[in-house]
Protein backbone atom coordinates (compact mmCIF):
# COMPACT_ATOMS: atom_id res chain seq x y z
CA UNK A 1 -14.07 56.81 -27.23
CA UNK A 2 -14.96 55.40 -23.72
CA UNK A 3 -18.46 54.52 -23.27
CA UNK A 4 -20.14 55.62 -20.45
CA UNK A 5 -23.15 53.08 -19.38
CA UNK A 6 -25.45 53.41 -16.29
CA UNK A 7 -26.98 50.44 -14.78
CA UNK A 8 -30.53 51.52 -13.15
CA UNK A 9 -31.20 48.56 -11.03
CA UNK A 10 -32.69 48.11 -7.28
CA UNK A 11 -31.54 44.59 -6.71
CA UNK A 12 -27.90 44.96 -5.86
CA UNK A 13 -26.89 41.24 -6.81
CA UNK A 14 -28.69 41.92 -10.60
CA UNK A 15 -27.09 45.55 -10.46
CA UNK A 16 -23.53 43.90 -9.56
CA UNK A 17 -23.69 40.61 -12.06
CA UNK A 18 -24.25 43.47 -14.71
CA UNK A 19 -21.73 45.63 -13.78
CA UNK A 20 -19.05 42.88 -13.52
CA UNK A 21 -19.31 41.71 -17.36
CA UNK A 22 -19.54 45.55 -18.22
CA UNK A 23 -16.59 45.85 -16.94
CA UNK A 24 -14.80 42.96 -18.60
CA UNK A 25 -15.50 44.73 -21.95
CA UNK A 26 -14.52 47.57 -20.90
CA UNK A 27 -17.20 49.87 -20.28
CA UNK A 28 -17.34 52.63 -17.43
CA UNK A 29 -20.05 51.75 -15.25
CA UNK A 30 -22.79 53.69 -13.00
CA UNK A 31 -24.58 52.39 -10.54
CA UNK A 32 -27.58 53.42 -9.45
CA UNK A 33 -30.43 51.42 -7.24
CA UNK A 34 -33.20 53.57 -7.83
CA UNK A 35 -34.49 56.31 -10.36
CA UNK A 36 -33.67 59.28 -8.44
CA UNK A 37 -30.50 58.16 -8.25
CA UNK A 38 -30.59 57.95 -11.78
CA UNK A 39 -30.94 61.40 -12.64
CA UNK A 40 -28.92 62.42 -9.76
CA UNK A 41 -25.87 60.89 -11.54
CA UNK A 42 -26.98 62.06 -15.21
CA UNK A 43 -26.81 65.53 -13.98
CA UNK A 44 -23.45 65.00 -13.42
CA UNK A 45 -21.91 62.52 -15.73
CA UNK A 46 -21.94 62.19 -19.72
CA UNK A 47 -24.05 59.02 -19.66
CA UNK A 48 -23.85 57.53 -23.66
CA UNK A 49 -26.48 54.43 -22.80
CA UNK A 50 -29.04 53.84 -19.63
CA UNK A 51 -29.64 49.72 -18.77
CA UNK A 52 -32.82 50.74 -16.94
CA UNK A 53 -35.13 48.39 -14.77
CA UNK A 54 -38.68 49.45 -14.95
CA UNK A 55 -39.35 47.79 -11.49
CA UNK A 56 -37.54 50.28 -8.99
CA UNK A 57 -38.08 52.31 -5.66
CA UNK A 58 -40.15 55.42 -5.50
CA UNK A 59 -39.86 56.77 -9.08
CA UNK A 60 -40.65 53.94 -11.33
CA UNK A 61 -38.45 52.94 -14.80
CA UNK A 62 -40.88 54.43 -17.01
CA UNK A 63 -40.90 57.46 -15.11
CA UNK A 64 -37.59 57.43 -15.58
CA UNK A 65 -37.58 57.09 -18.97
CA UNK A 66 -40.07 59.78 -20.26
CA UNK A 67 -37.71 61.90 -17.93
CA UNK A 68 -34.28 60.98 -20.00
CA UNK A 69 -36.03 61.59 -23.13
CA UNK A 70 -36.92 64.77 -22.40
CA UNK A 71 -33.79 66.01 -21.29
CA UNK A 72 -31.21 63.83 -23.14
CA UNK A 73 -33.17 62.51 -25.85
CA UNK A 74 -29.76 61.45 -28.32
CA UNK A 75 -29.50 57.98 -24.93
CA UNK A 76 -29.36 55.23 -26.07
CA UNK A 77 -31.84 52.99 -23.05
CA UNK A 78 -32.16 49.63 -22.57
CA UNK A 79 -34.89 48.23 -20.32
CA UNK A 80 -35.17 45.26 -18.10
CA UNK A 81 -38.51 43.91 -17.92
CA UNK A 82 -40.10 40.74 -16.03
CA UNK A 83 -40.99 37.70 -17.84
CA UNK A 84 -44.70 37.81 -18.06
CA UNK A 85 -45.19 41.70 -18.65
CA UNK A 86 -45.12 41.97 -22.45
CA UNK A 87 -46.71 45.34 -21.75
CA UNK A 88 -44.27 46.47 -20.11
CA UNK A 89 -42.19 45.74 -23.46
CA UNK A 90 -44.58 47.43 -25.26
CA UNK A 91 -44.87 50.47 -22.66
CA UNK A 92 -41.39 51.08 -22.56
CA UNK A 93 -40.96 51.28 -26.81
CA UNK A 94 -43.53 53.70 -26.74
CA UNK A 95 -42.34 55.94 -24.50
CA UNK A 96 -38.64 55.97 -26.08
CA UNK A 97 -36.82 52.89 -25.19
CA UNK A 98 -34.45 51.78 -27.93
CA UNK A 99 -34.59 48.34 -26.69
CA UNK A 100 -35.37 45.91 -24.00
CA UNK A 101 -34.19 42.61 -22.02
CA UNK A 102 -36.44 39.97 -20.38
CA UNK A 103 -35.39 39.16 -17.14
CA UNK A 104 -33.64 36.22 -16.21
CA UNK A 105 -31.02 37.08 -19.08
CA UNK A 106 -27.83 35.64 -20.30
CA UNK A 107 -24.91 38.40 -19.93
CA UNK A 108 -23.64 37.82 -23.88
CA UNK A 109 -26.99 38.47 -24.69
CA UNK A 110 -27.09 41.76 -22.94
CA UNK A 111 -23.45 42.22 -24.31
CA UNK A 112 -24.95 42.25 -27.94
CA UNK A 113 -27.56 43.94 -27.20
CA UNK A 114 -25.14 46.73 -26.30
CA UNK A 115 -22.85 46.50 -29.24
CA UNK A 116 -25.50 46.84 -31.39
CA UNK A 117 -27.05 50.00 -29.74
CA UNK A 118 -23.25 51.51 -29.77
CA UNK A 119 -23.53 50.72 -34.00
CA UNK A 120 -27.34 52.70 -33.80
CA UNK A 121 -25.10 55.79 -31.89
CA UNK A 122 -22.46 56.22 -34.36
CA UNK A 123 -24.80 55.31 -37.34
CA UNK A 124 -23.08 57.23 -39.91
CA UNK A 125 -21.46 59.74 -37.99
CA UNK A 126 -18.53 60.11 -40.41
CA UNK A 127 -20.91 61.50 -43.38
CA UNK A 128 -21.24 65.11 -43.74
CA UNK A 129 -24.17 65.11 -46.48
CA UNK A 130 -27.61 67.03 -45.97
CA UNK A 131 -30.49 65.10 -47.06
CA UNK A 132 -34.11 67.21 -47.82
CA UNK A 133 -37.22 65.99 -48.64
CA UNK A 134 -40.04 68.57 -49.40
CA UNK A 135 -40.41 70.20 -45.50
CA UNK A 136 -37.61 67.94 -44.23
CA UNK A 137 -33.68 68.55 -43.93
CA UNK A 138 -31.90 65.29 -41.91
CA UNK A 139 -28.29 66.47 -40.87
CA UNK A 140 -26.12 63.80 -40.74
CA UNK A 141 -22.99 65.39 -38.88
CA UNK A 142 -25.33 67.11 -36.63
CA UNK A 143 -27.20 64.12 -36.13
CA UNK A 144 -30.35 66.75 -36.45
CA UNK A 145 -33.71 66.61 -37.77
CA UNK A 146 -35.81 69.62 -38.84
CA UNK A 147 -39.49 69.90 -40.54
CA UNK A 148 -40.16 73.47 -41.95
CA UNK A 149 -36.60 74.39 -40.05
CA UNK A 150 -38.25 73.52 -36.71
CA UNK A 151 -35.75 70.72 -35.29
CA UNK A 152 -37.57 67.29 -33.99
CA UNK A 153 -36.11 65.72 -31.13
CA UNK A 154 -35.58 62.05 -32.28
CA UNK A 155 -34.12 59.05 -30.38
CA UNK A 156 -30.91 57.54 -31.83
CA UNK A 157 -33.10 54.59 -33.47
CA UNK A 158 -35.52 56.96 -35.35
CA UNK A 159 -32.73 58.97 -36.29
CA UNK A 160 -31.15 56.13 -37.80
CA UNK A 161 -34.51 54.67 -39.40
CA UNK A 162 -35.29 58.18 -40.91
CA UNK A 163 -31.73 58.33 -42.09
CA UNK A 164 -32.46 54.67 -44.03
CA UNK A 165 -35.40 55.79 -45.28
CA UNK A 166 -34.74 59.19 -46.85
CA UNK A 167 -31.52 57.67 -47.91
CA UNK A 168 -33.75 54.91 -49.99
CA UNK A 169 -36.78 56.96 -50.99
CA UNK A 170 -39.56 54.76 -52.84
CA UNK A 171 -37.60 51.72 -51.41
CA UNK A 172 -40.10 49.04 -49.52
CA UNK A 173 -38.34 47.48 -46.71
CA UNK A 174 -40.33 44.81 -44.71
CA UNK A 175 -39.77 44.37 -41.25
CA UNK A 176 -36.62 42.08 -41.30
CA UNK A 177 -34.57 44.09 -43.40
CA UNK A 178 -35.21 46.70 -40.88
CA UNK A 179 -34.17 45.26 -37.93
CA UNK A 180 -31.25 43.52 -39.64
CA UNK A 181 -29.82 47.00 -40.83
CA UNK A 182 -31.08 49.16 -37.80
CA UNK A 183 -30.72 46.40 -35.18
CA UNK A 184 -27.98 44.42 -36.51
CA UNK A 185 -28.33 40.59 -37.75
CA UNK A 186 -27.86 39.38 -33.72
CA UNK A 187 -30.99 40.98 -32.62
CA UNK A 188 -33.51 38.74 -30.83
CA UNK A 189 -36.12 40.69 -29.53
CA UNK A 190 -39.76 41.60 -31.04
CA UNK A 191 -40.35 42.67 -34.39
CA UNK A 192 -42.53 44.46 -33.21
CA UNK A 193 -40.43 47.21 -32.00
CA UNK A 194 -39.87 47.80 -35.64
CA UNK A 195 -43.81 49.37 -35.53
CA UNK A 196 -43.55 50.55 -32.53
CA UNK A 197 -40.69 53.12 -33.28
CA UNK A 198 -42.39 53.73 -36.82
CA UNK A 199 -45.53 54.84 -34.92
CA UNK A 200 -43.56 57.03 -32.96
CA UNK A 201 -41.64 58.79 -35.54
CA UNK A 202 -45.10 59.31 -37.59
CA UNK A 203 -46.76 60.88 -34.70
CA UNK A 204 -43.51 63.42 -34.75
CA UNK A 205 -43.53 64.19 -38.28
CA UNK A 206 -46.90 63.12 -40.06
CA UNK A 207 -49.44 66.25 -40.19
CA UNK A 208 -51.76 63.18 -39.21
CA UNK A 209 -50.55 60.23 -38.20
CA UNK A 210 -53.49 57.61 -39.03
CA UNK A 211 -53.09 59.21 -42.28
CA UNK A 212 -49.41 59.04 -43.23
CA UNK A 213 -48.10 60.42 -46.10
CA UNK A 214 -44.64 60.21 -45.69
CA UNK A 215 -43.92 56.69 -44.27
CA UNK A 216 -46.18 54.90 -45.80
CA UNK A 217 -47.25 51.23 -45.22
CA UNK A 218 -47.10 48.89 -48.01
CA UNK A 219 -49.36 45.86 -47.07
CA UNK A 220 -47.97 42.25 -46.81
CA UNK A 221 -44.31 44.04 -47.10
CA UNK A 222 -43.28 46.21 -44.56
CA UNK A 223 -42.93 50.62 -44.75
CA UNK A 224 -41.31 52.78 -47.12
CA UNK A 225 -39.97 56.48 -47.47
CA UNK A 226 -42.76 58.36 -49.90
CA UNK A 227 -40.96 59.28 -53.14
CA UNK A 228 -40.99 63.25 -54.54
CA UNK A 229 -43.64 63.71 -56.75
């Protein structure tokens, strides 16, 4: 399977030096220089992964992004942030983004950070088991979540962090571990995006999420999948 990236970015010479190592490994590439743009070609085209500045023209990359989580919420996104903003890191996790570069980057860098979203899309997409725990059912081929057979949207990361974790039920995993099997062993971002999707997923699924009672925290180690009484 071909996959289908879309490079969101206003500055055409950034836009371009992306686009040419895409190429080389053989991606099909968008283009798109601002955010309308964006969803323009989304409309029209079965995009797998967004690479999505937050700095653009008239709709901004956060904008953006709440926008392709709504409507295609299985993207994988990627976003491009400036040096000094670290909360524009932070802003961009929490509103869905599965990742993020710093800007000046090195193209392998971007390259890995690619292969190891494409590992987060087809995590597991072979196995045809059910998993349920108490008002939760996690659908592997579907790739579906459901609480009280209501489905919750999920991104591809918390699909695949909800998959380790009801797969591993009373199993502590600290923060590491997670992004090593989640993220893959090349990933060189934040650790904190580790707690930043966590939060997320416990504001979908926890009755109350400063009260969690089914991903708990275990202090000093890292999270863990509450076990069936």
């Amino acid at each position: 399977m071909r996959i289908n990236i879309m490079v969101v970015e206003d500055e055409e010479s950034i836009r371009k030096f992306i686009k040419i190592n895409l190429d080389r490994e053989g991606y099909a590439v968008y283009e798109a220089s601002s955010g309308e743009e964006a969803l323009e070609i989304v409309k029209n085209e079965q995009i797998d992964i967004a690479i999505l500045d937050v700095m653009l023209p008239g709709i901004d990359g956060f904008e953006v992004l709440k926008e392709l989580r709504i409507k295609y919420p299985k993207m994988g996104i990627i976003m491009l942030t400036a040096k000094s903003q670290d909360t524009d890191k932070i802003m961009g996790l929490e509103y869905g983004s599965d990742d993020y570069m710093t800007k000046p980057f090195n193209p392998a860098e971007l390259i890995l950070r690619i292969k190891s979203l494409i590992r987060r899309l087809d995590f597991d997409s072979d196995n045809k088991n059910i998993l349920e725990f108490g008002p939760f059912k996690l659908d592997l081929s579907s790739r579906e979540f459901y609480k009280n057979n209501v489905k919750i949207e999920l991104t591809r990361t918390e699909f695949a962090i909800i998959d380790l974790f009801m797969s591993n039920p009373g199993k502590a995993f600290d923060r590491d571990q997670i992004l090593d099997i989640i993220w893959g062993v090349d990933f060189s971002g934040d650790g904190k995006v580790v707690d930043v999707n966590i939060r997320r997923l416990r504001s979908k699924i926890e009755e109350d999420p400063s009260k969690p009672i089914y991903i708990e925290t275990i202090w000093g180690i890292g999270y863990r999948w509450r076990e069936e009484d």
